[in-house]
Each structure stands twice: as structure tokens, then as C-alpha cells.
N, C-alpha and C. Protein backbone atom coordinates (compact mmCIF):
# COMPACT_ATOMS: atom_id res chain seq x y z
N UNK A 1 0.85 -1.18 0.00
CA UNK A 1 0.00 0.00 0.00
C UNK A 1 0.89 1.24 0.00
N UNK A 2 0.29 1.90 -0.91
CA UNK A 2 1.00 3.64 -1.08
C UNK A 2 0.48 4.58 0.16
N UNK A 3 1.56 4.92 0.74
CA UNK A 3 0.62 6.34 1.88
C UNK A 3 0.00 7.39 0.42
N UNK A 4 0.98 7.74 -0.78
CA UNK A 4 0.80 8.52 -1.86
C UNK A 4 -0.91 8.35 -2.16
N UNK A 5 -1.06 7.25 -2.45
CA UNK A 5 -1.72 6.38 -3.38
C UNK A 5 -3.20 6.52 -2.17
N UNK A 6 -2.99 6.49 -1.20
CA UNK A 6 -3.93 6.34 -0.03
C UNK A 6 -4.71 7.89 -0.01
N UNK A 7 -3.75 8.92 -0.03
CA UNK A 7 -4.15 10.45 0.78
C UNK A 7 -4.84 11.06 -0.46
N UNK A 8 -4.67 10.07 -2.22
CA UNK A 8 -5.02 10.52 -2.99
C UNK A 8 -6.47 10.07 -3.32
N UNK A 9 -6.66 8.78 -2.78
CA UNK A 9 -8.41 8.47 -2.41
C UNK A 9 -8.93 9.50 -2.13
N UNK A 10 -8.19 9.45 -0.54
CA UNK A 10 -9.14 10.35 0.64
C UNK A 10 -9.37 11.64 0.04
N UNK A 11 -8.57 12.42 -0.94
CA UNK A 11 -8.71 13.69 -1.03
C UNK A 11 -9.26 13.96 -2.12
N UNK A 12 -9.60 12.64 -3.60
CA UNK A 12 -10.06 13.20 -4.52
C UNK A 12 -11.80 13.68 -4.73
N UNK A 13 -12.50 12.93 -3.56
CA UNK A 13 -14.02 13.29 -2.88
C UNK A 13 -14.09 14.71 -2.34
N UNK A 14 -13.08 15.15 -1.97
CA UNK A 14 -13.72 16.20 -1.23
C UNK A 14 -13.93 17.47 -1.97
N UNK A 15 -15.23 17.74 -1.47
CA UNK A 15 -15.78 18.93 -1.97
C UNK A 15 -16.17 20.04 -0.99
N UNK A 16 -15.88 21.57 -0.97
CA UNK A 16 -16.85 21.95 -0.01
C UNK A 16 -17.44 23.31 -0.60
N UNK A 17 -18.07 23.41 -0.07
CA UNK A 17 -19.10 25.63 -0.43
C UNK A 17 -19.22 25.74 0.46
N UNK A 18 -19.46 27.00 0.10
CA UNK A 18 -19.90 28.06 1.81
C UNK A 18 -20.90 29.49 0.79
N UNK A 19 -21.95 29.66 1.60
CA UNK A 19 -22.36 30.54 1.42
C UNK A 19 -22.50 31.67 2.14
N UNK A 20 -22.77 32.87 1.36
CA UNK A 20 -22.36 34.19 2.70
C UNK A 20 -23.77 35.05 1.97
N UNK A 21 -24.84 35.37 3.18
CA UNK A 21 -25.59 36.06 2.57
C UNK A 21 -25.34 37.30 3.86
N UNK A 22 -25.41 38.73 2.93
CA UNK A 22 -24.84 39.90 3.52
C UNK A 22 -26.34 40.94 3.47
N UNK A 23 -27.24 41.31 4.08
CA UNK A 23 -28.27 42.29 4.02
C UNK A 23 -27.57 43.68 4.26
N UNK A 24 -27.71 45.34 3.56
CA UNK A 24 -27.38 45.66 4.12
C UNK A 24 -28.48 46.87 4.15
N UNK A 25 -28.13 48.42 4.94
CA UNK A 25 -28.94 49.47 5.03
C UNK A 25 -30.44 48.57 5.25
N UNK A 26 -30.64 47.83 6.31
CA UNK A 26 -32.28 47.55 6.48
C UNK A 26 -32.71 46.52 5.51
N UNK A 27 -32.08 45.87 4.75
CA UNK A 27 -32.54 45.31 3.53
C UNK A 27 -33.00 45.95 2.35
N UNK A 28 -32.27 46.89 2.14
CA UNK A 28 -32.67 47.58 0.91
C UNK A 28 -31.44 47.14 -0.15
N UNK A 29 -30.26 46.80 0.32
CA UNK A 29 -29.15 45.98 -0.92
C UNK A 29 -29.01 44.88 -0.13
N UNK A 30 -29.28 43.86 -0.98
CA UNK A 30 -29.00 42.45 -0.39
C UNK A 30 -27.62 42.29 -1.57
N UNK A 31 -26.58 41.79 -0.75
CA UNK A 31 -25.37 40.90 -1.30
C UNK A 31 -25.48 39.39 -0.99
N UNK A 32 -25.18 38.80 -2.14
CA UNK A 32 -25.18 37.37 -1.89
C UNK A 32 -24.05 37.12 -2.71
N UNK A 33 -23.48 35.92 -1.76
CA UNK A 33 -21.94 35.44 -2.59
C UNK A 33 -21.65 34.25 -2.11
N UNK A 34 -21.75 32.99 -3.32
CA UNK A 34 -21.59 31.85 -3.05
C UNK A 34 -20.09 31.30 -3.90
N UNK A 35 -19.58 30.50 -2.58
CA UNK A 35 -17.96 30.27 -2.90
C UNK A 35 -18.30 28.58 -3.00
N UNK A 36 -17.24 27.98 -3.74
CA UNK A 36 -17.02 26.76 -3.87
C UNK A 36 -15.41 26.42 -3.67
N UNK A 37 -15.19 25.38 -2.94
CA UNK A 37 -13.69 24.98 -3.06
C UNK A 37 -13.42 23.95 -3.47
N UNK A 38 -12.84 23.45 -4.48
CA UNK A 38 -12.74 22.28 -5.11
C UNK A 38 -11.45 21.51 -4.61
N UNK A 39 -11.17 20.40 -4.42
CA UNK A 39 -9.69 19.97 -4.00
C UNK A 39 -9.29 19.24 -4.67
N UNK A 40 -8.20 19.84 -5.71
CA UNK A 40 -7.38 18.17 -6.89
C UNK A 40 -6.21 18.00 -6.09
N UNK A 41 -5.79 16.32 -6.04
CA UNK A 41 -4.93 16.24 -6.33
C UNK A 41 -3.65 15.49 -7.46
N UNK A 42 -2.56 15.49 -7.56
CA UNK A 42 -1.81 15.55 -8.05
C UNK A 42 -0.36 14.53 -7.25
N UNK A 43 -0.05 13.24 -7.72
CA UNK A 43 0.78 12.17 -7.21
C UNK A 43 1.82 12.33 -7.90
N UNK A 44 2.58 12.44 -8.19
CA UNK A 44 3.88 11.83 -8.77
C UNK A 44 5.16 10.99 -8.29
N UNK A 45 4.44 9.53 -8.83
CA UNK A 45 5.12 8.56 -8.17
C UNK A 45 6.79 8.40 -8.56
N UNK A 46 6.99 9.21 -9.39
CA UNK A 46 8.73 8.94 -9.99
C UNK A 46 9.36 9.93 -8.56
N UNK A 47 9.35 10.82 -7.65
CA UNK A 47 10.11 11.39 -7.34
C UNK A 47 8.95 11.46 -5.73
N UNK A 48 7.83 10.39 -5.67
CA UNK A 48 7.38 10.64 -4.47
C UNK A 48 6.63 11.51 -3.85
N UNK A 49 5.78 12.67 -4.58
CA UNK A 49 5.27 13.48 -3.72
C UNK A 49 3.95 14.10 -4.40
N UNK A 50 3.31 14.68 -3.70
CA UNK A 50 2.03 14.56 -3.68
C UNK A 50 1.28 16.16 -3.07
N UNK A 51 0.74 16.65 -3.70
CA UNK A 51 0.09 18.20 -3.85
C UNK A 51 -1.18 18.35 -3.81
N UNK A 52 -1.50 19.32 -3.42
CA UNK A 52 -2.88 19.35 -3.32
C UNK A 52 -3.19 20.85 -3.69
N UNK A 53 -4.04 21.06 -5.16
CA UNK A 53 -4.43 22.62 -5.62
C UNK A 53 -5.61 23.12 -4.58
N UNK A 54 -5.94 24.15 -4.48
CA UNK A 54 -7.08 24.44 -4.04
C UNK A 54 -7.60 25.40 -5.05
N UNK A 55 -8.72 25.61 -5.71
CA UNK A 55 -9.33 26.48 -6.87
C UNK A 55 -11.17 27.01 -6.02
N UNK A 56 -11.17 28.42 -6.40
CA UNK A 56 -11.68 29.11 -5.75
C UNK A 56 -12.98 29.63 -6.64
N UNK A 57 -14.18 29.09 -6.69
CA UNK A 57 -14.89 29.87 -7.85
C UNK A 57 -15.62 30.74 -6.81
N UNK A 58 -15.98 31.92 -7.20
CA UNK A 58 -16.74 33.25 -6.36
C UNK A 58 -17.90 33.93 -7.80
N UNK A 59 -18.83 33.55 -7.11
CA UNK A 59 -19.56 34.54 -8.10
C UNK A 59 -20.76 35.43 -6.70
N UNK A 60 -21.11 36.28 -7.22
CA UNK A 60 -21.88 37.57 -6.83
C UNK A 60 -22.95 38.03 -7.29
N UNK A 61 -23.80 38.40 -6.80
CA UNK A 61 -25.57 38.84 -7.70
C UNK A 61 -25.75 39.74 -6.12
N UNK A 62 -25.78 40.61 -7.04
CA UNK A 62 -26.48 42.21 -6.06
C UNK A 62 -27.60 42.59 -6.71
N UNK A 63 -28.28 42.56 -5.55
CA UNK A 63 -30.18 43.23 -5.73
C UNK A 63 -30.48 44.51 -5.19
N UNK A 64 -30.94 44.87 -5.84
CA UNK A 64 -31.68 46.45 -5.27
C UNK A 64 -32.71 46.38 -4.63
């Protein structure tokens, strides 16, 4: 068994979001902004080592 080969199971599932809802002045501008974090990774068994990207999507919708 690879520890490499192992942490690259565990990590290619994970997913997470977060949402952030922001009211502001009384509710007259609502901000809403939903984030996603995606987690790849990346093994390379010739030299042993093992990375992990993190990628950030952000999008935004403002209401009047």
C-alpha cells in the first residue's frame, strides 16, 4: 500500500461551499456570494510526492 496512493483516495471526494448572505442598510441591498472549493490532487510517483491545488470559484448577484 502507497501512503501517496492512499491520501489521494481520501482527497479526490472532497468537496466543499460556503455561502455568505450579507443584508445591508435595512434590507434595501442584499449581497449574496456563493464560494465553492474544489480539491485536486496531483501524485507523482517517480520522485514521491504529492500536492494538493485548491481552486476558488466566487460569483456575486447584487439586488436592489
Amino acid at each position: 500500500m502507497n501512503i501517496l496512493d492512499t491520501l489521494s483516495e481520501k482527497l479526490s471526494g472532497v468537496n466543499m461551499s460556503a455561502s455568505v448572505q450579507l443584508s445591508l442598510v435595512s434590507e434595501l441591498i442584499d449581497v449574496k456570494r456563493s464560494t465553492e472549493y474544489e480539491f485536486v490532487t496531483q501524485s507523482k510517483s517517480t520522485r514521491g510526492q504529492s500536492s494538493v491545488q485548491v481552486k476558488c470559484l466566487v460569483a456575486s448577484q447584487f439586488q436592489d
